[in-house]
Protein backbone atom coordinates (compact mmCIF):
# COMPACT_ATOMS: atom_id res chain seq x y z
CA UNK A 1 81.43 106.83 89.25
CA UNK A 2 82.87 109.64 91.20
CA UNK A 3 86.76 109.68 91.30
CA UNK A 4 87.55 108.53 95.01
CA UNK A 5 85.37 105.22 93.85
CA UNK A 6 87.66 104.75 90.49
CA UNK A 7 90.15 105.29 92.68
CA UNK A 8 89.32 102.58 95.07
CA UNK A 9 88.12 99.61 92.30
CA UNK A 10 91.38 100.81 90.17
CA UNK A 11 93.65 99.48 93.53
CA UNK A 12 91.22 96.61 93.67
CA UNK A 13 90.81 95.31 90.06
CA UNK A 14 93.34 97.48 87.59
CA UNK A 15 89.95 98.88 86.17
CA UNK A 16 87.81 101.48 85.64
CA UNK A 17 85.01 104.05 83.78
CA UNK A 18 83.94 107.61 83.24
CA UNK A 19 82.92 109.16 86.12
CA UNK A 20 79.50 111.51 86.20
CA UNK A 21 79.64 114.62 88.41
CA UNK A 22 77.19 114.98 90.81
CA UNK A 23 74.80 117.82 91.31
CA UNK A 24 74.27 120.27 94.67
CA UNK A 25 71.15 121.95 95.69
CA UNK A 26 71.90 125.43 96.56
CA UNK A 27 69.51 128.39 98.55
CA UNK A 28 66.77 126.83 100.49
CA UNK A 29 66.42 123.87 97.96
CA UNK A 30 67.15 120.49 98.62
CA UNK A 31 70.21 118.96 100.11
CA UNK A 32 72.31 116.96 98.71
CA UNK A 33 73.57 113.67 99.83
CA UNK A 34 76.02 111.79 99.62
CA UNK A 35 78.54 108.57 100.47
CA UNK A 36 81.41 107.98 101.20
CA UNK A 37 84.04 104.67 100.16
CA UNK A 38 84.98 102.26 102.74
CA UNK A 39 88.02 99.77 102.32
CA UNK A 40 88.84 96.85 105.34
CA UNK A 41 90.78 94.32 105.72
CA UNK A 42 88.25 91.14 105.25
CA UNK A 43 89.75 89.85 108.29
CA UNK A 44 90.62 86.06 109.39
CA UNK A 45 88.64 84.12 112.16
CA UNK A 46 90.03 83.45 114.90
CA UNK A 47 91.40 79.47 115.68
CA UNK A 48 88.28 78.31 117.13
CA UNK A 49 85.64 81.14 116.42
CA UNK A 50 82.20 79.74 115.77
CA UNK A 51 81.21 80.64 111.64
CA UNK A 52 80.28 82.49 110.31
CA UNK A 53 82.50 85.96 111.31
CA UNK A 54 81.94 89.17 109.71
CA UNK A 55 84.17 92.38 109.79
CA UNK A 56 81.48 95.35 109.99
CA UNK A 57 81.87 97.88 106.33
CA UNK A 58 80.20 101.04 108.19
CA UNK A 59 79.24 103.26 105.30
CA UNK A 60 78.94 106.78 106.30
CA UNK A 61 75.62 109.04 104.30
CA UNK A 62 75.51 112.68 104.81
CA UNK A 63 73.83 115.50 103.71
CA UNK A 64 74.63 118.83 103.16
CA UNK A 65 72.35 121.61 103.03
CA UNK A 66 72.46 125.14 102.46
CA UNK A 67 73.49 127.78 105.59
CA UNK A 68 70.06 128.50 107.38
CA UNK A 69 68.41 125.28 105.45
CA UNK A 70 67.44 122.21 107.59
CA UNK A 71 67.76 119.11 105.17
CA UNK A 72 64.29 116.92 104.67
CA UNK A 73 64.13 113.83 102.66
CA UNK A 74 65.06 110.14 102.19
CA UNK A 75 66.93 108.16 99.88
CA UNK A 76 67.05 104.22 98.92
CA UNK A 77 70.48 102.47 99.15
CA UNK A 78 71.24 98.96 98.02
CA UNK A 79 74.38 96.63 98.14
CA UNK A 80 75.81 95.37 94.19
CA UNK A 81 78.39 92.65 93.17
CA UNK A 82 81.18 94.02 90.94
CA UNK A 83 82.91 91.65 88.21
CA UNK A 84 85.30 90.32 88.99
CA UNK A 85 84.78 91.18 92.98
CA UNK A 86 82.79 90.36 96.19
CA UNK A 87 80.01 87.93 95.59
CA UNK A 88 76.64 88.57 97.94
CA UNK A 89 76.10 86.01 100.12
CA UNK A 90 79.66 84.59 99.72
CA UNK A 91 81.71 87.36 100.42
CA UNK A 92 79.85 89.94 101.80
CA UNK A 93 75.83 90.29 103.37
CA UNK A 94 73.69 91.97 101.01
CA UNK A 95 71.45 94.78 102.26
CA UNK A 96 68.73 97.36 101.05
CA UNK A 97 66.49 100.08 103.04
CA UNK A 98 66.07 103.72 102.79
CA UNK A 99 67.75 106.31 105.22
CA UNK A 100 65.49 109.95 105.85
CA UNK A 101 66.26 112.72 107.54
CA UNK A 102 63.55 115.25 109.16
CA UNK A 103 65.51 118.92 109.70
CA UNK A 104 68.71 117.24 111.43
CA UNK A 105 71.95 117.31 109.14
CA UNK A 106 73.62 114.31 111.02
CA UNK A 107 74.89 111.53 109.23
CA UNK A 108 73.51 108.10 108.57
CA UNK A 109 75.45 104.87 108.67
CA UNK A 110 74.67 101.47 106.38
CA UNK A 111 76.56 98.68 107.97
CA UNK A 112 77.27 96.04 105.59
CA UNK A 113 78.74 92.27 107.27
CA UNK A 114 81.96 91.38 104.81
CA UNK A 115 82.98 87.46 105.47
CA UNK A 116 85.83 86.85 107.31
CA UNK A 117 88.01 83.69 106.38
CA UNK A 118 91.41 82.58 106.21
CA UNK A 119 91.86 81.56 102.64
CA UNK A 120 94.44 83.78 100.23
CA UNK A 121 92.07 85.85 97.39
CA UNK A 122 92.96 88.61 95.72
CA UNK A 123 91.01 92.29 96.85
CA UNK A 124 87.43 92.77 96.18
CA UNK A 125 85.37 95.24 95.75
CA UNK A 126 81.63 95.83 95.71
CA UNK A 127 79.48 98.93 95.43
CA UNK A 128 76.74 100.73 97.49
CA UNK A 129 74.48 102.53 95.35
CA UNK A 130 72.24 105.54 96.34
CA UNK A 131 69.24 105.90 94.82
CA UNK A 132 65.36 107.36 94.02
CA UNK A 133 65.85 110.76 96.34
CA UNK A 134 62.96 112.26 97.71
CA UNK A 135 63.37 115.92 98.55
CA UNK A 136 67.21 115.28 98.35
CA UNK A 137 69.70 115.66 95.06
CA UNK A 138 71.95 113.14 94.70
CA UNK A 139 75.94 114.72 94.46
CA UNK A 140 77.11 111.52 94.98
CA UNK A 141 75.61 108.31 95.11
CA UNK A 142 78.06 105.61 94.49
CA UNK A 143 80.91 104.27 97.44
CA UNK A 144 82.99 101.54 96.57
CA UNK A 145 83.71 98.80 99.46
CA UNK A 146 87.05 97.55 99.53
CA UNK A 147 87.44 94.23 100.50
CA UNK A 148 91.59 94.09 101.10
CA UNK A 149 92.94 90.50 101.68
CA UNK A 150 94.87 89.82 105.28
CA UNK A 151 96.15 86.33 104.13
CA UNK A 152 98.97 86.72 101.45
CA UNK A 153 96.93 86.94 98.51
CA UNK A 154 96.27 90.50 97.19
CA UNK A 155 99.76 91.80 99.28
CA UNK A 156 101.34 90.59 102.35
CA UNK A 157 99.77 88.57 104.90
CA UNK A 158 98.74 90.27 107.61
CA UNK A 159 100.81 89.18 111.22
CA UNK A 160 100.46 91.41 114.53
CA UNK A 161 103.01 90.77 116.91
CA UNK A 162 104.48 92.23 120.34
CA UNK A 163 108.18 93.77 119.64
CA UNK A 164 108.75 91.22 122.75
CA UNK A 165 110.24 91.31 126.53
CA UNK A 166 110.23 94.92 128.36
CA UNK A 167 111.32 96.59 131.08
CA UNK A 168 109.56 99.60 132.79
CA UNK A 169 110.46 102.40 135.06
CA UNK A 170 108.53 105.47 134.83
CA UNK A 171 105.58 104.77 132.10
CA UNK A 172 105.38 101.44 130.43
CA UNK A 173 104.25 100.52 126.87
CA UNK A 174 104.83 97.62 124.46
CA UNK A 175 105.55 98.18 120.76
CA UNK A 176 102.57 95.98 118.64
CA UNK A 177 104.12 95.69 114.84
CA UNK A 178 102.56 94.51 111.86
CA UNK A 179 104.42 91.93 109.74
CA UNK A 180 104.09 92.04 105.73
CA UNK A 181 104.93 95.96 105.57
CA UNK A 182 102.58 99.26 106.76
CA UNK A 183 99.03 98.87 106.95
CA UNK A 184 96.90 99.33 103.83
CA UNK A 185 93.57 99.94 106.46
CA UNK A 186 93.34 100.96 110.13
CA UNK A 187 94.02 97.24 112.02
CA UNK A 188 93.17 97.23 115.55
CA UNK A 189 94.20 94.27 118.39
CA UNK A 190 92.98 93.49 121.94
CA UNK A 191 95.51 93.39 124.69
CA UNK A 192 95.46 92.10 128.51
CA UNK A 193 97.80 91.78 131.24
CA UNK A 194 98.12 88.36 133.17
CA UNK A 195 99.79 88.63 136.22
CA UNK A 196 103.74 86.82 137.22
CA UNK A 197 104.22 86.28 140.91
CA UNK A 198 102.03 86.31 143.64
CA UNK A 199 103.38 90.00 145.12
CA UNK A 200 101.15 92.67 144.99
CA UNK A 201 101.37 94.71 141.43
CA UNK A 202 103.10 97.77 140.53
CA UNK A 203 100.34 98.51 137.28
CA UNK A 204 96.89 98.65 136.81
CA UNK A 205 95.51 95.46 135.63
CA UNK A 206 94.32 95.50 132.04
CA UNK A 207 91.11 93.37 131.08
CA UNK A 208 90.50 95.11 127.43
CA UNK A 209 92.16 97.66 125.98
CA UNK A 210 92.85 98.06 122.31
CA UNK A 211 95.53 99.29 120.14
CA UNK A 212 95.00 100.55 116.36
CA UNK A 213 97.68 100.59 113.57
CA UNK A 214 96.80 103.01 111.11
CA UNK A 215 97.01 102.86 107.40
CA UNK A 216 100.36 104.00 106.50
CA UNK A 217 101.71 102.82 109.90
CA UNK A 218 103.19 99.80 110.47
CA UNK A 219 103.61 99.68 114.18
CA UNK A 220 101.47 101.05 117.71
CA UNK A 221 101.94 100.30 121.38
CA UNK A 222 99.89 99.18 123.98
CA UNK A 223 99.90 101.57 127.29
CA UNK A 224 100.02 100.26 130.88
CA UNK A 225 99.43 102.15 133.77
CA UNK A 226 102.24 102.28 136.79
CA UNK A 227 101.11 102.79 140.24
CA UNK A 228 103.25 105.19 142.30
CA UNK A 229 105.80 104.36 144.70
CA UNK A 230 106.14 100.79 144.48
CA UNK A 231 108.98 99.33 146.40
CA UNK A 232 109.86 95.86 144.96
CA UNK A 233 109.92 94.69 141.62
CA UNK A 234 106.97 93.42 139.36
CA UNK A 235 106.26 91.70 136.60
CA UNK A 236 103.38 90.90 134.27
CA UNK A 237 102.58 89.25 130.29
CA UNK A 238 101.04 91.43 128.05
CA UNK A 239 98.99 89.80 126.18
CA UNK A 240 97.36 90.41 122.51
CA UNK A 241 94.33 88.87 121.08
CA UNK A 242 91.63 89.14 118.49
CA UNK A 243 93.19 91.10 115.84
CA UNK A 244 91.09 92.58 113.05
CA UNK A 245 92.65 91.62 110.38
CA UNK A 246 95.51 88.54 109.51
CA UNK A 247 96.83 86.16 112.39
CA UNK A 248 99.07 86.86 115.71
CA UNK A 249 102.52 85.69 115.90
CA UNK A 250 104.41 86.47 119.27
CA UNK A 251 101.38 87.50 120.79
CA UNK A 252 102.89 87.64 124.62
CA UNK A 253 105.72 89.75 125.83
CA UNK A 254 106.84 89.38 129.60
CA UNK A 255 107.31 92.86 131.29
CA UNK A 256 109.39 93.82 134.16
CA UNK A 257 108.67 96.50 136.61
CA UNK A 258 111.45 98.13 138.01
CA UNK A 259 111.20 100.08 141.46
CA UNK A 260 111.01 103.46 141.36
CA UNK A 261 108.42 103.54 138.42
């Protein structure tokens, strides 16, 4: 296994094993292909989801072929259990096809469905396995997926909250934290406004927007559009909702328009 896979099963598990290197086609021969690791939070259903919910593992394959050279071939890929890790069927949705490509160089993406649920277990991994090329050379045919636990088990548990009330002049946004320390994998949360008062707003109503929390980040904000030249003062909740990963905890922060915003 390459060393961006060790790399990944090492955080999961504490393992790991030599590592072959991969070959590349060079001239007009043919291109190689490869893919790449994914790691995601699992995720947690939401209180009153209908079962079973799945967090998406969008595995990107991609070829690379020489200046000039138009790539032409297909490969197999199949979804394996690690031990100890993810378990088909339990943990994640086990798939299998073959990807081609016919003198286009873009990528291809295997989407593999990983479980949500809201019980603590440590991180698992599993493995997507390239294999039998035809008119292709493998350079790398091995991605580990990273199953990271949201619910307190394999690190902190996973709580996206508002940094709470507000008030706005000139541009208006709401700080969205993440509780349990920085994010280990991009974590993204729905927001909405829901109107106070009866007056006529001073912002631009928000139905569904989303903020994302990168890994290494431990905080975004959510942006709300001001109107110009409103007179009187308004005010609004902002609202979060299906996170991607862990639970909400102050998911509502009341905001307060001043005039002259």
């Amino acid at each position: 296994m390459r060393t961006a896979v060790l790399a990944v099963v090492v955080l999961l598990l504490g393992l790991g094993t030599p590592a072959p290197a991969g070959a590349v086609a060079g001239g007009c021969g043919p291109a190689s292909v490869a893919v790449a690791d994914r790691t995601l939070y699992e995720g947690t259903p939401a209180a009153g989801e209908p079962g079973p919910a799945y967090t998406t593992f969008a595995f990107t394959v991609s070829v690379t072929a020489a200046a000039g050279c138009a790539p032409t071939g297909s490969v197999s890929y199949k979804t394996d259990d690690v031990s100890p890790g993810a378990s088909s069927l339990t943990d994640y949705v086990p798939v299998a096809g073959r990807l081609s490509w016919s003198g286009d160089a873009g990528p291809r993406t295997v989407a593999v469905e990983v479980v949500k649920d809201a019980a603590g277990e440590p991180n698992e991994p599993f493995l997507l396995r390239l294999s039998d090329p035809a008119g292709l050379v493998l350079a790398d045919g091995l991605a580990a997926g990273g199953i990271l636990d949201d619910d307190g088990v394999g690190g902190p548990a996973v709580v996206v909250s508002t940094d709470g009330g507000k008030i706005c002049w000139h541009v208006c946004t709401v700080g969205v934290g993440l509780g349990g320390g920085p994010a280990k994998a991009p974590v993204t949360v729905h927001y909405r406004t829901l109107p106070l008062g009866t007056g006529e707003p001073a912002y631009v109503p928000v139905k569904d927007a989303t903020v994302t929390i990168p890994p290494g980040a431990s905080a975004g904000s959510a942006a709300v559009e001001l109107l110009d030249g409103n007179q009187g003062e308004s005010r609004f909740v902002l609202e979060l909702f299906s996170p991607s990963a862990g639970k909400l905890g102050n998911a509502r922060a009341e905001v307060t328009i001043k005039p002259g915003g």
